[in-house]
C-alpha atoms as a PDB file:
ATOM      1  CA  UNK A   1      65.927 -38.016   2.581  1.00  0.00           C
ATOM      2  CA  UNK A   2      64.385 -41.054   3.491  1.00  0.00           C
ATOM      3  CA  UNK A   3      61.276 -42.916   2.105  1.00  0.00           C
ATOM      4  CA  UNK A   4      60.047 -42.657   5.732  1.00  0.00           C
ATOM      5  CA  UNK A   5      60.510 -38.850   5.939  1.00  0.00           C
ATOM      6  CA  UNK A   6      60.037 -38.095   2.388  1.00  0.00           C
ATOM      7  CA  UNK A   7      56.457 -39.561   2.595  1.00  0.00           C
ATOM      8  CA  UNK A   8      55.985 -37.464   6.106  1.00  0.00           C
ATOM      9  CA  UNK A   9      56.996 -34.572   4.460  1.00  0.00           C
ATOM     10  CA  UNK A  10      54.958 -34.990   1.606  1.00  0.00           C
ATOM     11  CA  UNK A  11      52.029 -35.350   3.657  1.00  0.00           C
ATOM     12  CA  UNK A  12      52.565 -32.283   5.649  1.00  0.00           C
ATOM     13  CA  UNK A  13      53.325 -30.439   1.412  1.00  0.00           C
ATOM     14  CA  UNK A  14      49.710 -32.140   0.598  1.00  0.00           C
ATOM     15  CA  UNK A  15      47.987 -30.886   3.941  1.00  0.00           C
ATOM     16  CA  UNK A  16      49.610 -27.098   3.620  1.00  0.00           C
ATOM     17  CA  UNK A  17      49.057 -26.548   0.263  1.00  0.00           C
ATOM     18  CA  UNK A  18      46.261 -29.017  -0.841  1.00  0.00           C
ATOM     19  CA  UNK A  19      48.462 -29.898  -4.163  1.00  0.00           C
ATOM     20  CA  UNK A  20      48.415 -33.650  -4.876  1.00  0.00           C
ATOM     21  CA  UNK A  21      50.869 -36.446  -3.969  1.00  0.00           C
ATOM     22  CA  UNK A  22      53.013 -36.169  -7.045  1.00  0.00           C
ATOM     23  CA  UNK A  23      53.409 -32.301  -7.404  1.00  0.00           C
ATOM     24  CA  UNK A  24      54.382 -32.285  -3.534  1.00  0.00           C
ATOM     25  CA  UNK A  25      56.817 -35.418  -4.086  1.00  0.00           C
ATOM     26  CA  UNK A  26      58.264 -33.266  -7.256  1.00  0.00           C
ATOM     27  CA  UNK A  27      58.471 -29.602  -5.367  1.00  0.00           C
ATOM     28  CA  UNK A  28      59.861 -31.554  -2.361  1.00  0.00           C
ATOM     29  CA  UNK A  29      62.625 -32.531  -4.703  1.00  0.00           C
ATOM     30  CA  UNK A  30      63.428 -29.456  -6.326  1.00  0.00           C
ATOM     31  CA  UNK A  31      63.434 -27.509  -2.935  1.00  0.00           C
ATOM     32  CA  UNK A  32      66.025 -30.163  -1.862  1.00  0.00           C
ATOM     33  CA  UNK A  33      63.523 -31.677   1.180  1.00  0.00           C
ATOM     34  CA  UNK A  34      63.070 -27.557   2.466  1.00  0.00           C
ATOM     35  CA  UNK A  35      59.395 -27.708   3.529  1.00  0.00           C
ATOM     36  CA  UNK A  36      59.265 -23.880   2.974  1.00  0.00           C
ATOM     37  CA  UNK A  37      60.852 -23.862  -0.269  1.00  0.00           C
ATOM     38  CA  UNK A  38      59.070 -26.807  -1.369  1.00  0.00           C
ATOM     39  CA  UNK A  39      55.778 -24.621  -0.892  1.00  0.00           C
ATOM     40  CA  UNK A  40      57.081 -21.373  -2.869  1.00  0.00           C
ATOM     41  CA  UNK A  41      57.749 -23.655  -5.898  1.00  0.00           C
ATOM     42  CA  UNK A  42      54.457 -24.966  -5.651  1.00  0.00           C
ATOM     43  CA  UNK A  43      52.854 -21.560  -5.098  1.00  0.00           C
ATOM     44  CA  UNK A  44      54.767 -20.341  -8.109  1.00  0.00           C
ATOM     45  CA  UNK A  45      53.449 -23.427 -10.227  1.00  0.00           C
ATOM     46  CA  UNK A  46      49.682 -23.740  -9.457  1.00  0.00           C
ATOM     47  CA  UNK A  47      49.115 -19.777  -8.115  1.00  0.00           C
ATOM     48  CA  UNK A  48      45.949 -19.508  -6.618  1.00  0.00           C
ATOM     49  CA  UNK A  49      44.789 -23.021  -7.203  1.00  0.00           C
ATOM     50  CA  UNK A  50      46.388 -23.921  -3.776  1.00  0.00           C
ATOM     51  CA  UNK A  51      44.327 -24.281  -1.177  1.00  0.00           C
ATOM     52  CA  UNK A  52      44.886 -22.169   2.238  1.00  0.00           C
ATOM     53  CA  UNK A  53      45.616 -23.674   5.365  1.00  0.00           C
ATOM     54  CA  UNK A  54      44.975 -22.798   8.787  1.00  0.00           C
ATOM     55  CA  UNK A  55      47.050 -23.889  11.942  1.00  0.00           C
ATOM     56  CA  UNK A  56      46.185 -27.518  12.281  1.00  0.00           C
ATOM     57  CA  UNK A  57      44.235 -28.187  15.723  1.00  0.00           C
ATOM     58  CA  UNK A  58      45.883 -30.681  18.031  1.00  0.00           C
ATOM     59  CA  UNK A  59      44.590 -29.481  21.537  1.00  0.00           C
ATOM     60  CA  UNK A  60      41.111 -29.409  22.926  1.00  0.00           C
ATOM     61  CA  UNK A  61      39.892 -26.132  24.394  1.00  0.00           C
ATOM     62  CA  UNK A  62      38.169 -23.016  24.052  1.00  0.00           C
ATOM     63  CA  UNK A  63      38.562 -19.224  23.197  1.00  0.00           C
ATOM     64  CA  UNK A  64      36.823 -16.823  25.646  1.00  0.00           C
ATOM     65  CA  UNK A  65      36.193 -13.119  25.209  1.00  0.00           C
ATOM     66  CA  UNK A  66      34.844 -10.302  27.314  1.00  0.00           C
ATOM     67  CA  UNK A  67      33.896  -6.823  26.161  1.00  0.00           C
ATOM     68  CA  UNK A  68      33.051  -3.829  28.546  1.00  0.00           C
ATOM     69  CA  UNK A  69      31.579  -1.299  26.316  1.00  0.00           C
ATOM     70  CA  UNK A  70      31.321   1.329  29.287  1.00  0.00           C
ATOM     71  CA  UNK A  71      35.198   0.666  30.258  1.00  0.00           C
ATOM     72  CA  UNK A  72      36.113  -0.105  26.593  1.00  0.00           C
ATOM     73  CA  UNK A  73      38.051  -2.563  27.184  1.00  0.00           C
ATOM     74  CA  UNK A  74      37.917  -6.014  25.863  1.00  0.00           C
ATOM     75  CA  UNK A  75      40.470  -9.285  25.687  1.00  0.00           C
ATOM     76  CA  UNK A  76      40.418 -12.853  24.313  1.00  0.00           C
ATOM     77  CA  UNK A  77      41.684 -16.018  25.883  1.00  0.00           C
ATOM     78  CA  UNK A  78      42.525 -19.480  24.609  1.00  0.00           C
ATOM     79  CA  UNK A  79      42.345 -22.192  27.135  1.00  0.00           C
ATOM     80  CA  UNK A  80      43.496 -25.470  26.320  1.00  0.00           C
ATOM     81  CA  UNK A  81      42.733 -28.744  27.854  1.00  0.00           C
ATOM     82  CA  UNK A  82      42.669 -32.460  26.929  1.00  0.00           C
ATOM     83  CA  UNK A  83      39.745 -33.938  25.540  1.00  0.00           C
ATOM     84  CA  UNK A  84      36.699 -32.153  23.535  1.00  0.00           C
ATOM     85  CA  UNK A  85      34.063 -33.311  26.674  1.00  0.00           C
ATOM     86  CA  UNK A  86      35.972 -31.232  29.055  1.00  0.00           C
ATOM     87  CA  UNK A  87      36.045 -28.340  26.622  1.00  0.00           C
ATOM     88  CA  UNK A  88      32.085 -28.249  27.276  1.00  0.00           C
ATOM     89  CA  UNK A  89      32.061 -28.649  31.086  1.00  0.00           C
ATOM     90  CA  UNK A  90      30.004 -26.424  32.717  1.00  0.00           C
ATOM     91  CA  UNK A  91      33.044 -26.043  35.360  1.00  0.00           C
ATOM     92  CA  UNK A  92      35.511 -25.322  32.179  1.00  0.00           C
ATOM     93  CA  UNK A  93      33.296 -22.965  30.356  1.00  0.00           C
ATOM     94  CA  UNK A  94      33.048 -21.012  33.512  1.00  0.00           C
ATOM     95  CA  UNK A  95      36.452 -20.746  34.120  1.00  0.00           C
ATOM     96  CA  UNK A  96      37.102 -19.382  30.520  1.00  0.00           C
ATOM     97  CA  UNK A  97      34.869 -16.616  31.022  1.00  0.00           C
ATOM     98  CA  UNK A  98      36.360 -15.330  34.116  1.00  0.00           C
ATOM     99  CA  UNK A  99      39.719 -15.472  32.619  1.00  0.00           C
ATOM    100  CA  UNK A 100      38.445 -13.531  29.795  1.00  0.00           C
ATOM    101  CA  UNK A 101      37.248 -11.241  31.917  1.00  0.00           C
ATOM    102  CA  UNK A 102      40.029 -10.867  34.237  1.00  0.00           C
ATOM    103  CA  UNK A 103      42.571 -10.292  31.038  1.00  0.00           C
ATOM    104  CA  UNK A 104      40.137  -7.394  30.276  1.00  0.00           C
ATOM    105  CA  UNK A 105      40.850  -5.872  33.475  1.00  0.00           C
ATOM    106  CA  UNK A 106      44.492  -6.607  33.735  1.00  0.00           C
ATOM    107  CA  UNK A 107      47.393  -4.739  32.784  1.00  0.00           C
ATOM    108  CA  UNK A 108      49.838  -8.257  32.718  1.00  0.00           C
ATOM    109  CA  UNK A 109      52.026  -8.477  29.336  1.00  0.00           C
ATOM    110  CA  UNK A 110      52.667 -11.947  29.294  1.00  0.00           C
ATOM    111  CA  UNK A 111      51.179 -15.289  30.159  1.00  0.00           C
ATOM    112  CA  UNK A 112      53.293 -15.845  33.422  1.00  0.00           C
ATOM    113  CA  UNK A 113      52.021 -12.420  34.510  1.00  0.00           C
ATOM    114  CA  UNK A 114      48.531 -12.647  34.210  1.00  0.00           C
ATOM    115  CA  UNK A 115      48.705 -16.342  36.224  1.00  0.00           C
ATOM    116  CA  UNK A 116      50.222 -14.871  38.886  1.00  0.00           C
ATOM    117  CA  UNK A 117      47.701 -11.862  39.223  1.00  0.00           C
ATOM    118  CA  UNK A 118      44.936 -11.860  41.950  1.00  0.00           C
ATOM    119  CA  UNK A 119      41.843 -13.128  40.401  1.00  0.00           C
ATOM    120  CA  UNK A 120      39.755 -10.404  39.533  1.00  0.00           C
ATOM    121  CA  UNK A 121      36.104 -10.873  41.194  1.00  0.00           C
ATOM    122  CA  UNK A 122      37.864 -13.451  43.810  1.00  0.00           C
ATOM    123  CA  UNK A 123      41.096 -11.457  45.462  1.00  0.00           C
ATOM    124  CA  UNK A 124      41.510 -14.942  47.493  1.00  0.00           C
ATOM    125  CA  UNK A 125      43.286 -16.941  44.798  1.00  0.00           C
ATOM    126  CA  UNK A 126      45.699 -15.977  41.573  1.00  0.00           C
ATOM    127  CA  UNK A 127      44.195 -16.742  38.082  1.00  0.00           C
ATOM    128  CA  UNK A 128      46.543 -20.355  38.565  1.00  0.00           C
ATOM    129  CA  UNK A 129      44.504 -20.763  41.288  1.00  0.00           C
ATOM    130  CA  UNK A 130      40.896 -20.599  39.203  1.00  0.00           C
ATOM    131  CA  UNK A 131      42.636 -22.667  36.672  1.00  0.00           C
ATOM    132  CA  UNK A 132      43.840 -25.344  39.058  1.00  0.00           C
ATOM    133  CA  UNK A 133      40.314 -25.738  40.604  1.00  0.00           C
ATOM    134  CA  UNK A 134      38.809 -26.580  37.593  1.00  0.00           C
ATOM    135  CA  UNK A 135      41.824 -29.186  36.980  1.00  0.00           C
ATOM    136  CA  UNK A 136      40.938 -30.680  40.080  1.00  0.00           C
ATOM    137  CA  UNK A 137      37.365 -31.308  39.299  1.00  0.00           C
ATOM    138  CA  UNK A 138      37.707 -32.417  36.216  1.00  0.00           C
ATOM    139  CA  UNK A 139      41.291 -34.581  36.616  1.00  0.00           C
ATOM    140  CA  UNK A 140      42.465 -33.299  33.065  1.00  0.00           C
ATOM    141  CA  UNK A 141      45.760 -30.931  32.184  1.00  0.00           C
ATOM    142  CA  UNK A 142      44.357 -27.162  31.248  1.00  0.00           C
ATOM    143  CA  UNK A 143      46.703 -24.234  30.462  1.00  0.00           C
ATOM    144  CA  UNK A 144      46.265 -20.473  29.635  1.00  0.00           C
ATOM    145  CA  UNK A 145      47.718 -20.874  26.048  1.00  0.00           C
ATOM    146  CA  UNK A 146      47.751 -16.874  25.538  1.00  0.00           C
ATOM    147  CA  UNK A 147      45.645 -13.812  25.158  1.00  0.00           C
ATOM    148  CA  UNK A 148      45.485 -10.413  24.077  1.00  0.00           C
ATOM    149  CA  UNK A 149      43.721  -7.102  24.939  1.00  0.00           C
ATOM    150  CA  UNK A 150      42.399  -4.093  23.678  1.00  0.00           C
ATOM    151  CA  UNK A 151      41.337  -0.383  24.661  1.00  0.00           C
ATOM    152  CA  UNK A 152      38.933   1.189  22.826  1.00  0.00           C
ATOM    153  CA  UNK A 153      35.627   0.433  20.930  1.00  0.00           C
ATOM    154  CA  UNK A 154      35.850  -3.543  20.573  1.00  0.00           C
ATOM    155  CA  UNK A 155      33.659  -5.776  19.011  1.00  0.00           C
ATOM    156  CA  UNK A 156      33.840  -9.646  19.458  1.00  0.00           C
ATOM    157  CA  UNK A 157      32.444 -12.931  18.473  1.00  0.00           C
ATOM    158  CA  UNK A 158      32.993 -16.854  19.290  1.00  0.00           C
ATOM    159  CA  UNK A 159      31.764 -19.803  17.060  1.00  0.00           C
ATOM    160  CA  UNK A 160      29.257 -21.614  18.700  1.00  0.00           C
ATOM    161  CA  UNK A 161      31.808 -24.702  19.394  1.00  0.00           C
ATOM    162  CA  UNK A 162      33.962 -22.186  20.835  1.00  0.00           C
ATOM    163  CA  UNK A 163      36.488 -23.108  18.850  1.00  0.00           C
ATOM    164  CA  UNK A 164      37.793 -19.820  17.091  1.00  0.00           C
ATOM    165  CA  UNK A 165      37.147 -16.212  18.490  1.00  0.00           C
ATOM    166  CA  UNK A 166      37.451 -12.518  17.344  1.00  0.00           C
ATOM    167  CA  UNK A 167      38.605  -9.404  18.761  1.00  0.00           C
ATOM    168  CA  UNK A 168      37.735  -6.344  17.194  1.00  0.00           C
ATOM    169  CA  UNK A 169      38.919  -3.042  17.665  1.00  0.00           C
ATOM    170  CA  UNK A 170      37.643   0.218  15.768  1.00  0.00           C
ATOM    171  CA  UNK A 171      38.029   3.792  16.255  1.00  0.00           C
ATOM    172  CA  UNK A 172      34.347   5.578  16.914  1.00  0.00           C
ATOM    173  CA  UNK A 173      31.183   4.537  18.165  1.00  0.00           C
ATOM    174  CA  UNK A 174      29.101   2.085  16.818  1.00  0.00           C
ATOM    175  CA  UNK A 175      25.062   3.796  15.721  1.00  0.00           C
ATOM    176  CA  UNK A 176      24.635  -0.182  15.155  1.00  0.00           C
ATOM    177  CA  UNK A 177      26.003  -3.274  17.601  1.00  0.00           C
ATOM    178  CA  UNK A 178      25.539  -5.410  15.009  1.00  0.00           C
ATOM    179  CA  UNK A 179      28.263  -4.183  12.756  1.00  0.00           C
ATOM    180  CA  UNK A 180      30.726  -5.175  14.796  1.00  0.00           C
ATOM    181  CA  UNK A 181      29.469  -8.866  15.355  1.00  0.00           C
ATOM    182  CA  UNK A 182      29.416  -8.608  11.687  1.00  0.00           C
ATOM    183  CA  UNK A 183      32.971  -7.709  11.143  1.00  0.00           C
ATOM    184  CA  UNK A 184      34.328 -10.525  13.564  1.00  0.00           C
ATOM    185  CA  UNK A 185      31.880 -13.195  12.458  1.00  0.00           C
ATOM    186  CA  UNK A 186      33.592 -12.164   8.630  1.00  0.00           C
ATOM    187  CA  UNK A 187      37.258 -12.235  10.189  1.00  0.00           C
ATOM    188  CA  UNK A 188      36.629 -15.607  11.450  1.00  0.00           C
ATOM    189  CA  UNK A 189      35.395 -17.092   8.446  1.00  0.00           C
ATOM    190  CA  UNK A 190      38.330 -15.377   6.485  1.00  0.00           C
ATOM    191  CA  UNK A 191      40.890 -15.270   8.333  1.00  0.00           C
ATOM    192  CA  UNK A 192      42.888 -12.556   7.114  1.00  0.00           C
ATOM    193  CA  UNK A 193      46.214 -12.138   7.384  1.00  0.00           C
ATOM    194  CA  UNK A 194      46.322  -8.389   8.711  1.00  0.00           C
ATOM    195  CA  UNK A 195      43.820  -5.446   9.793  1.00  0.00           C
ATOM    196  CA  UNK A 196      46.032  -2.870   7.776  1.00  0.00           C
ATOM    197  CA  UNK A 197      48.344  -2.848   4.642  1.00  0.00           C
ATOM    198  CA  UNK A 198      50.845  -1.459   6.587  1.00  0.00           C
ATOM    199  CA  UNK A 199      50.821  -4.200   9.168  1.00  0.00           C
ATOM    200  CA  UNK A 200      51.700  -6.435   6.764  1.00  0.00           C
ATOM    201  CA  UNK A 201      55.846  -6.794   7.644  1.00  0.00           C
ATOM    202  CA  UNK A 202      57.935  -5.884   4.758  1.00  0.00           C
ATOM    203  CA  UNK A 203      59.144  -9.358   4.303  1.00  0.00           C
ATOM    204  CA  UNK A 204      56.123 -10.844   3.887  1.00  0.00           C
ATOM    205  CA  UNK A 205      55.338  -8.586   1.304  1.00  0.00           C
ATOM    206  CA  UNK A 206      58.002  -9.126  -0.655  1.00  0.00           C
ATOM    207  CA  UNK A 207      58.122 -12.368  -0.529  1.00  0.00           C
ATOM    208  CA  UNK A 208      54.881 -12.090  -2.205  1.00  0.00           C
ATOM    209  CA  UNK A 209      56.026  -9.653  -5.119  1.00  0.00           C
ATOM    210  CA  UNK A 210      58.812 -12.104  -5.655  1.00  0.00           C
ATOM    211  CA  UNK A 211      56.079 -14.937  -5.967  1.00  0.00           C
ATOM    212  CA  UNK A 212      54.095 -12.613  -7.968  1.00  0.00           C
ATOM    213  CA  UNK A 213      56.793 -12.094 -10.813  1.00  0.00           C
ATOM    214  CA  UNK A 214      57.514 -15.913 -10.996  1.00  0.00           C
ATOM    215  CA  UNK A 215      54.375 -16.533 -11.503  1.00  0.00           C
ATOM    216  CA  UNK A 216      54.027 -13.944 -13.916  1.00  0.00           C
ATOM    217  CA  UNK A 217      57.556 -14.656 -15.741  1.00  0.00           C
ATOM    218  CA  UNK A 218      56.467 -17.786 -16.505  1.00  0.00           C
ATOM    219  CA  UNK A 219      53.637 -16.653 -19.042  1.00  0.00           C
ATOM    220  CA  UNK A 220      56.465 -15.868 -21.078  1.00  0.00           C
ATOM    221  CA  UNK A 221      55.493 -12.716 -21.876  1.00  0.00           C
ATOM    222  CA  UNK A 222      57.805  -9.472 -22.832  1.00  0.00           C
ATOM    223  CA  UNK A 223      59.108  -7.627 -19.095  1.00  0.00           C
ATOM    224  CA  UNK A 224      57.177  -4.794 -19.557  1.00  0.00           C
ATOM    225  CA  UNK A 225      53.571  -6.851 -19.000  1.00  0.00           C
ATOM    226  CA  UNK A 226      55.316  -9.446 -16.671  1.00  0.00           C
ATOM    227  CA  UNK A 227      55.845  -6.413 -14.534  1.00  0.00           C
ATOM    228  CA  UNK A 228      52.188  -5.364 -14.630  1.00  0.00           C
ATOM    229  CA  UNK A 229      51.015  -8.658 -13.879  1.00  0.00           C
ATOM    230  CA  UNK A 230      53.399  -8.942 -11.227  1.00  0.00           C
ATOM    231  CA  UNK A 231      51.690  -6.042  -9.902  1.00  0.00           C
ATOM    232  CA  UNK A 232      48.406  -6.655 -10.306  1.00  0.00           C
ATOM    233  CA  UNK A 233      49.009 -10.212  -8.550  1.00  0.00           C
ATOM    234  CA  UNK A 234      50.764  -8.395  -5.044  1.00  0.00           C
ATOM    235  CA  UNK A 235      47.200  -5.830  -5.097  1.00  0.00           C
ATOM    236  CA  UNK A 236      45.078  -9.129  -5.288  1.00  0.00           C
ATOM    237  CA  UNK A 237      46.943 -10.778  -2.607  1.00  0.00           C
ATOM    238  CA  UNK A 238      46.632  -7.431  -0.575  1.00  0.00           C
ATOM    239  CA  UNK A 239      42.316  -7.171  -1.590  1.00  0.00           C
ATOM    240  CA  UNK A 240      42.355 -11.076  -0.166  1.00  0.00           C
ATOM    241  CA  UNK A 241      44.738 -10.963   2.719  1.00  0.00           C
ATOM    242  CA  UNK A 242      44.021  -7.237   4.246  1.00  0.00           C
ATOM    243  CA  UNK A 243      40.579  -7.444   6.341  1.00  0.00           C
ATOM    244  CA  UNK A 244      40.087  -3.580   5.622  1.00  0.00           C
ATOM    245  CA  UNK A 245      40.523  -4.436   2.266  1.00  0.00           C
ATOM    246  CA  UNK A 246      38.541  -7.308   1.998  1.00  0.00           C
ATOM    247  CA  UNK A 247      34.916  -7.605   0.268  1.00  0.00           C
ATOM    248  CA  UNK A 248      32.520  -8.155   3.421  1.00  0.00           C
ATOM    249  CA  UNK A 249      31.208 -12.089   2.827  1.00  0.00           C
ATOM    250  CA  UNK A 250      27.195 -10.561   3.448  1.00  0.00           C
ATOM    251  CA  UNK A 251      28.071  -8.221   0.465  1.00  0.00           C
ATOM    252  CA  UNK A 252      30.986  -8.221  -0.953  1.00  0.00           C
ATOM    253  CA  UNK A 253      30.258  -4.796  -2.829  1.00  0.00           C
ATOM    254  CA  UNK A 254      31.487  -2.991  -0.362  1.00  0.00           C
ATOM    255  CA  UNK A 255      34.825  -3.811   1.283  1.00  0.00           C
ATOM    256  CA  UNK A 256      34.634  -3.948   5.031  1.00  0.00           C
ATOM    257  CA  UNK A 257      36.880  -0.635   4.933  1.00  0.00           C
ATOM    258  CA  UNK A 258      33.704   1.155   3.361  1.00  0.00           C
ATOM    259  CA  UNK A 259      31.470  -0.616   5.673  1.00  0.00           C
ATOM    260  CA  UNK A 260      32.825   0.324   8.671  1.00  0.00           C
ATOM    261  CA  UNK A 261      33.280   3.834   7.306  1.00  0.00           C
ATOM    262  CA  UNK A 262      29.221   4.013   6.377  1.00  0.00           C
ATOM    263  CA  UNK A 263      28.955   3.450  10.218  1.00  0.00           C
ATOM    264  CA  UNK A 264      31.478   6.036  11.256  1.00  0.00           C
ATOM    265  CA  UNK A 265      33.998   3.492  12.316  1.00  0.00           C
ATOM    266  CA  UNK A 266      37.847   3.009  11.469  1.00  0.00           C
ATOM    267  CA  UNK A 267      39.362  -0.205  11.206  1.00  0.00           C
ATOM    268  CA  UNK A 268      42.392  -0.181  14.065  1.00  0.00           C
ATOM    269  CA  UNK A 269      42.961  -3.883  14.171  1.00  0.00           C
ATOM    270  CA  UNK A 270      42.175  -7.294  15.102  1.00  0.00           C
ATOM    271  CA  UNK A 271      43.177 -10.657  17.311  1.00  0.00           C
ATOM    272  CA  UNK A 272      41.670 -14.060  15.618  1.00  0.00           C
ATOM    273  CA  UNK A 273      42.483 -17.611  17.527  1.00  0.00           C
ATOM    274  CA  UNK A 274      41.842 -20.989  16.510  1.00  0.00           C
ATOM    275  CA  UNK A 275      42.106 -23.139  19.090  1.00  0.00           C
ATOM    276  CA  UNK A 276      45.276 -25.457  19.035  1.00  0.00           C
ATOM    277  CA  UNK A 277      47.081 -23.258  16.052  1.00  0.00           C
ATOM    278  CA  UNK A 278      50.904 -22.599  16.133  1.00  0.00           C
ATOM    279  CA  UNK A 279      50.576 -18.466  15.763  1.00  0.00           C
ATOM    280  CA  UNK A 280      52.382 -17.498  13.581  1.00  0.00           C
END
């Protein structure tokens, strides 16, 4: 490698795992420059210590959601544009909304799709139309990034910069509105990594038990405990990474599994964005 992209890389180690300069600069070596790799060892080293790291925002924009409770149906949006004023336009903000609300009603699979559809509320134009009127008026580059949609009970929630948004979606009805707003104002601030154990994929999860049992083989202690430890470190990954798993943040006595349960509700699952993240 390069000092040039050696230090590069070693700034992306620092800003992905929050370890400092010199245990980056020494994972980066033993991984052989692998980014990835570079991160296990450091995982492996300093366990939970590391801090967690979202998808970086690059692109200006905001995330849009629309729930019908009578149709129930609901669907998020992420529209991107250039600068942060624009993402407060009155013009943009409106646009947002009716895309959200027109991914609701639509049955479109992909991004292309869903441009190309007749704008619902406004038959005239396609939803590239609505999108290209607001470009005109504000003389800035705006894109659809993606969405998603759900049928069923929803729930949602956007952070008042508009900036990350929520999808919920439970099995039952709701006694109490607020629960749900609850739920995705939790998911947002947590960000977990799935709604359900078992929509964690397989590789992901072992990667973790293999992370687990370095971590615990290097306590030096006999197999037998290594192997509980191991253990015990993949079910605390699960309790922190699963949402229906996860202590609620208003009380974390209860997980948001029990919650949800106390209001006759099943977790089914979830869509969080962050404007500007690479999904993963």
């Amino acid at each position: 490698m390069s000092n040039v992209s050696n230090a590069t890389l070693v700034k992306t180690l620092r800003d992905r795992t929050g370890a400092t300069y010199s245990v980056c600069n020494a994972a980066l070596a033993e991984a052989g420059g692998d980014l990835e790799k570079a991160i296990e060892v450091i995982r492996i080293k300093l366990g939970g210590s590391i801090g967690k790291l979202e998808g970086r925002t690059t692109d200006q924009g905001r995330i849009g959601v629309f729930v019908d409770p009578a149709k129930k149906v609901g669907a998020i949006v992420e529209i991107q544009c250039e600068t942060a004023p624009s993402a407060k336009n009155e013009a943009f903000l409106a646009m947002v909304n009716d895309l959200a609300r027109h991914a609701a009603a639509s049955t479109a699979t992909t991004v292309d799709a869903l441009l190309a559809e007749k704008l619902a509320g406004d038959p005239s134009k396609t939803v590239k139309d609505r999108i290209n009127d607001v470009i005109g008026l504000i003389r800035e580059n705006m894109k659809l990034a993606r969405f998603a949609r759900f049928e069923g009970t929803c729930g949602s929630y956007v952070h008042h910069d508009g900036t990350v948004g929520v999808l919920l979606l439970v099995e039952g009805t709701p006694t109490d509105p607020q629960v749900l707003k609850d739920v995705c104002m939790h998911i947002a601030a947590t960000n977990p990594s799935a709604a359900l154990r078992e929509h964690v994929p397989a590789a992901t999860v072992e990667k973790e038990r293999e992370i687990a049992r370095a971590q615990a083989a290097a306590t030096g202690k006999p197999q037998n405990i290594v192997d509980k430890i191991a253990e015990n470190k993949l079910q605390t990954w699960f309790k922190e990474s699963v949402l229906n798993e996860q202590p609620f943040v208003k009380d974390t006595s209860v997980t948001i599994g029990d919650l949800l349960k106390k209001n006759g509700l099943k977790l089914v699952n979830f869509v969080r964005y962050r404007v500007g993240e690479v999904p993963a």
